[in-house]
N, C-alpha and C. Protein backbone atom coordinates (compact mmCIF):
# COMPACT_ATOMS: atom_id res chain seq x y z
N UNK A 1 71.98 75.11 62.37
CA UNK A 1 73.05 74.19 62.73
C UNK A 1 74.24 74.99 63.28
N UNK A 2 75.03 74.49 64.52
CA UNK A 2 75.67 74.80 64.78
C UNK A 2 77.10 75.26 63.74
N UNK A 3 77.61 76.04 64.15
CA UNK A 3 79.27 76.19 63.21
C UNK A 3 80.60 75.05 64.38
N UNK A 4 81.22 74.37 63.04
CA UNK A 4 81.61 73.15 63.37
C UNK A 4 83.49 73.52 63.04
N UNK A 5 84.39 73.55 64.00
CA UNK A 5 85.33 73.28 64.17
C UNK A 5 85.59 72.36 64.27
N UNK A 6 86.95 71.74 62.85
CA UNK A 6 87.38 70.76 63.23
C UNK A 6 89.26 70.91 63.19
N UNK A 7 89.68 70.50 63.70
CA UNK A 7 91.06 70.19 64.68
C UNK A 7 92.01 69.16 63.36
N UNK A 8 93.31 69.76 62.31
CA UNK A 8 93.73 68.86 61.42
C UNK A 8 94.90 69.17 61.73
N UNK A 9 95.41 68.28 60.53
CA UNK A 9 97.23 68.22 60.44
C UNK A 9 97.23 67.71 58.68
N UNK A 10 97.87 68.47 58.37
CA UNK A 10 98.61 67.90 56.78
C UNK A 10 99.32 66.55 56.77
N UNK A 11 98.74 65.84 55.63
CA UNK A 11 98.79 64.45 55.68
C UNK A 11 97.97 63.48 56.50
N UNK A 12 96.93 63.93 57.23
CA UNK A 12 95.81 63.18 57.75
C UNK A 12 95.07 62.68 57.33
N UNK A 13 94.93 61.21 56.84
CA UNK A 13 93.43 60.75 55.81
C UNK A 13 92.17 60.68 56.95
N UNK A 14 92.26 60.46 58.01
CA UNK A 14 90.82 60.84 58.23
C UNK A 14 90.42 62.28 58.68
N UNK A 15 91.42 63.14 58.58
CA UNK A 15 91.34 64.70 58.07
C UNK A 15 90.41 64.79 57.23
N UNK A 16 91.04 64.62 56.43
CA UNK A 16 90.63 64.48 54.75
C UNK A 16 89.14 63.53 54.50
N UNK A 17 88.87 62.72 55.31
CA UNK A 17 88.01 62.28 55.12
C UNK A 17 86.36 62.90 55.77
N UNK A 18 86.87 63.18 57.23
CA UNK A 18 85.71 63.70 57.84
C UNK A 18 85.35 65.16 56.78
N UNK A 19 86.51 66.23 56.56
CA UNK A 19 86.29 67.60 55.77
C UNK A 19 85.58 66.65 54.59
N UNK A 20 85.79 65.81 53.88
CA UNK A 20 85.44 65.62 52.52
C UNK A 20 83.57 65.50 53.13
N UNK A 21 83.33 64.69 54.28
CA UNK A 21 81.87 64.61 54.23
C UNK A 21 81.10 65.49 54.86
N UNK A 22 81.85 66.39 55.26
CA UNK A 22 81.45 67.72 55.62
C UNK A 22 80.79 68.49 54.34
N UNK A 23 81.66 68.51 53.63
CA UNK A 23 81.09 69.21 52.14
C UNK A 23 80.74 68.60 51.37
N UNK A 24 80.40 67.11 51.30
CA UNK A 24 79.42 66.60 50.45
C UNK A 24 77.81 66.78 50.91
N UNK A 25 78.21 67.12 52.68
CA UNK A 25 76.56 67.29 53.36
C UNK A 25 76.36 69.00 53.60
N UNK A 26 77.31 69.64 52.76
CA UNK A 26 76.57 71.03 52.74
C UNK A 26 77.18 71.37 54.28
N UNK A 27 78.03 71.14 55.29
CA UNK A 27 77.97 71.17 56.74
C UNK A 27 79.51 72.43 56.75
N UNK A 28 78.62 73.60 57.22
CA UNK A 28 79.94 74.81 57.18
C UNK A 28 80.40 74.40 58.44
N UNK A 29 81.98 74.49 58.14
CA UNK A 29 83.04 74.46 59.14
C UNK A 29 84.08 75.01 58.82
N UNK A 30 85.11 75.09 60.35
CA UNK A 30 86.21 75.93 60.27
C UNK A 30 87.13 74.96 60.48
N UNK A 31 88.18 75.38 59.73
CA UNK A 31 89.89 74.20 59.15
C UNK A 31 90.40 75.00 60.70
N UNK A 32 90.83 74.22 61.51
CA UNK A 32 92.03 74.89 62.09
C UNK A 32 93.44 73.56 62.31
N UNK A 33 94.65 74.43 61.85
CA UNK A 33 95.96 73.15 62.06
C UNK A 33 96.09 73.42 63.85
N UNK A 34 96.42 72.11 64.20
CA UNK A 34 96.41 71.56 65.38
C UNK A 34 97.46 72.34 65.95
N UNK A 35 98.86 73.13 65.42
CA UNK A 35 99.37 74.05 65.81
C UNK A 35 99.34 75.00 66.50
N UNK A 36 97.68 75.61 65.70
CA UNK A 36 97.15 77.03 66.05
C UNK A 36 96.12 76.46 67.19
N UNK A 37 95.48 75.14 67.17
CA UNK A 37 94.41 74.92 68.55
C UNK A 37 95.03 74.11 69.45
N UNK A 38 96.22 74.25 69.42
CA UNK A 38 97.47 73.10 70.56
C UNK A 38 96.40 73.48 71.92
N UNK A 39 95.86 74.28 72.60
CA UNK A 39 95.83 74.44 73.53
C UNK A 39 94.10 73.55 73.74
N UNK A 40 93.65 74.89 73.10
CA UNK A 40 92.18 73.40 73.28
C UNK A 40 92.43 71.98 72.69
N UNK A 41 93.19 71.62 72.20
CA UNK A 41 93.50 69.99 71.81
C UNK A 41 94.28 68.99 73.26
N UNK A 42 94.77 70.39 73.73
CA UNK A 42 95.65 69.63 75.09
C UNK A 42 94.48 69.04 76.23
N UNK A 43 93.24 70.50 76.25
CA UNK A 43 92.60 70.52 76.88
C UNK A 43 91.33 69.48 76.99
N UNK A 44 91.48 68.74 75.84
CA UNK A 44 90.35 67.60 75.22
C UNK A 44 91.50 66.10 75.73
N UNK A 45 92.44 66.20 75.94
CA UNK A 45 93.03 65.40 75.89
C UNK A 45 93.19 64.01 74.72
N UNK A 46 92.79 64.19 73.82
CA UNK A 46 92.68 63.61 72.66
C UNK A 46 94.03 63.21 72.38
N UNK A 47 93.38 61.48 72.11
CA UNK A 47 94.69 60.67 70.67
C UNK A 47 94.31 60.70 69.54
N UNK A 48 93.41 61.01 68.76
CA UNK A 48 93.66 60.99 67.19
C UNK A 48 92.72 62.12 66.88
N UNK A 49 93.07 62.83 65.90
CA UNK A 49 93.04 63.86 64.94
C UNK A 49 92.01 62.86 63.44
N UNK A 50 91.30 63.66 63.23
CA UNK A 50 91.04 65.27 63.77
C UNK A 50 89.93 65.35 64.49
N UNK A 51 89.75 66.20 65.37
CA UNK A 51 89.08 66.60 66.45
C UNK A 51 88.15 67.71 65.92
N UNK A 52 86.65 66.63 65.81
CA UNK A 52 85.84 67.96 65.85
C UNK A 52 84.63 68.60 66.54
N UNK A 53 84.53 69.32 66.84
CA UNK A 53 83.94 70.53 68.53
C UNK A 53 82.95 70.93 67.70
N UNK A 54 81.87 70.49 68.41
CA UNK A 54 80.49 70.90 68.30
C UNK A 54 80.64 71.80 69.45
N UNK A 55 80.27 73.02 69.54
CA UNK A 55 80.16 74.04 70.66
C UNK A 55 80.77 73.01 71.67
N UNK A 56 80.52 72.81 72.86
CA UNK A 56 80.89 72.00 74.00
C UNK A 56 81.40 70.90 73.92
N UNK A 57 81.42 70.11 73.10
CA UNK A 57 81.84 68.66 72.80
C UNK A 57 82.11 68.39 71.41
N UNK A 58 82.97 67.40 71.20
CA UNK A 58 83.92 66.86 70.73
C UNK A 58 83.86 65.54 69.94
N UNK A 59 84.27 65.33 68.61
CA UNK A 59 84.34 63.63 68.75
C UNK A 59 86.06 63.81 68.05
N UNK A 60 86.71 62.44 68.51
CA UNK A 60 87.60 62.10 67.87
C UNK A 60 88.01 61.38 66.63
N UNK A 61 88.62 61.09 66.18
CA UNK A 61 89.01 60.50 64.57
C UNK A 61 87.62 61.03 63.68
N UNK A 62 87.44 60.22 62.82
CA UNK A 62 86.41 59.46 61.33
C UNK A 62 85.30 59.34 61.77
N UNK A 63 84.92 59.35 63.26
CA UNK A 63 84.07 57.99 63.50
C UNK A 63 82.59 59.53 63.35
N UNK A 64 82.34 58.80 61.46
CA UNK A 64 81.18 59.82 60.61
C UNK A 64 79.66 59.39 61.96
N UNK A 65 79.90 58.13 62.06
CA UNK A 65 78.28 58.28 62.65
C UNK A 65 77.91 58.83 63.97
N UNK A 66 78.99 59.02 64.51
CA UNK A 66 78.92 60.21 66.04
C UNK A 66 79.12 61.81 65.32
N UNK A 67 79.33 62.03 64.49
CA UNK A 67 79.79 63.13 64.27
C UNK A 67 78.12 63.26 63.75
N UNK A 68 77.61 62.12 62.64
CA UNK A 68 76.03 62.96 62.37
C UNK A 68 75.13 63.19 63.39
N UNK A 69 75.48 61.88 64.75
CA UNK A 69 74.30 62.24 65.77
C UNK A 69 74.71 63.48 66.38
N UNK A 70 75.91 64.23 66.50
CA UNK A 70 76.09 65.62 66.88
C UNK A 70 75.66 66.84 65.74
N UNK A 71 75.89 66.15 64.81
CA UNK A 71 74.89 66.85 63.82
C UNK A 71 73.43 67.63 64.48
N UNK A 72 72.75 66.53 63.97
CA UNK A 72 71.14 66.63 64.23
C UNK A 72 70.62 67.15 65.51
């Protein structure tokens, strides 16, 4: 499986939510604050956080069931 960057901010519940089902499914990933990836976040052009990058692509917010079909 790929290694999974995902894109947060303190005080984000669907932060908090996508990381929480990340590690209930065993799924290693890297925390980065949206601070430190301002530039690839500009470059996705994205409205909601958190943003997470499967090698080449991307999903935006919570939305768990695009994030498992990038999973698999």
């Amino acid at each position: 499986m790929a290694k999974v960057k995902i894109y947060t901010q303190d005080g984000c519940g669907d932060c908090k939510k996508v990381k929480e089902f990340f590690k209930e499914n065993d799924v290693e990933f890297e925390e980065i604050d949206i601070q430190d990836g301002i530039e690839f976040l500009e470059s996705t052009k994205a409205n909601f956080l958190p943003v997470t990058r499967f090698e080449d692509e991307w999903v935006e917010g919570a939305d768990i069931e695009m994030i498992k079909e990038k999973l698999s």
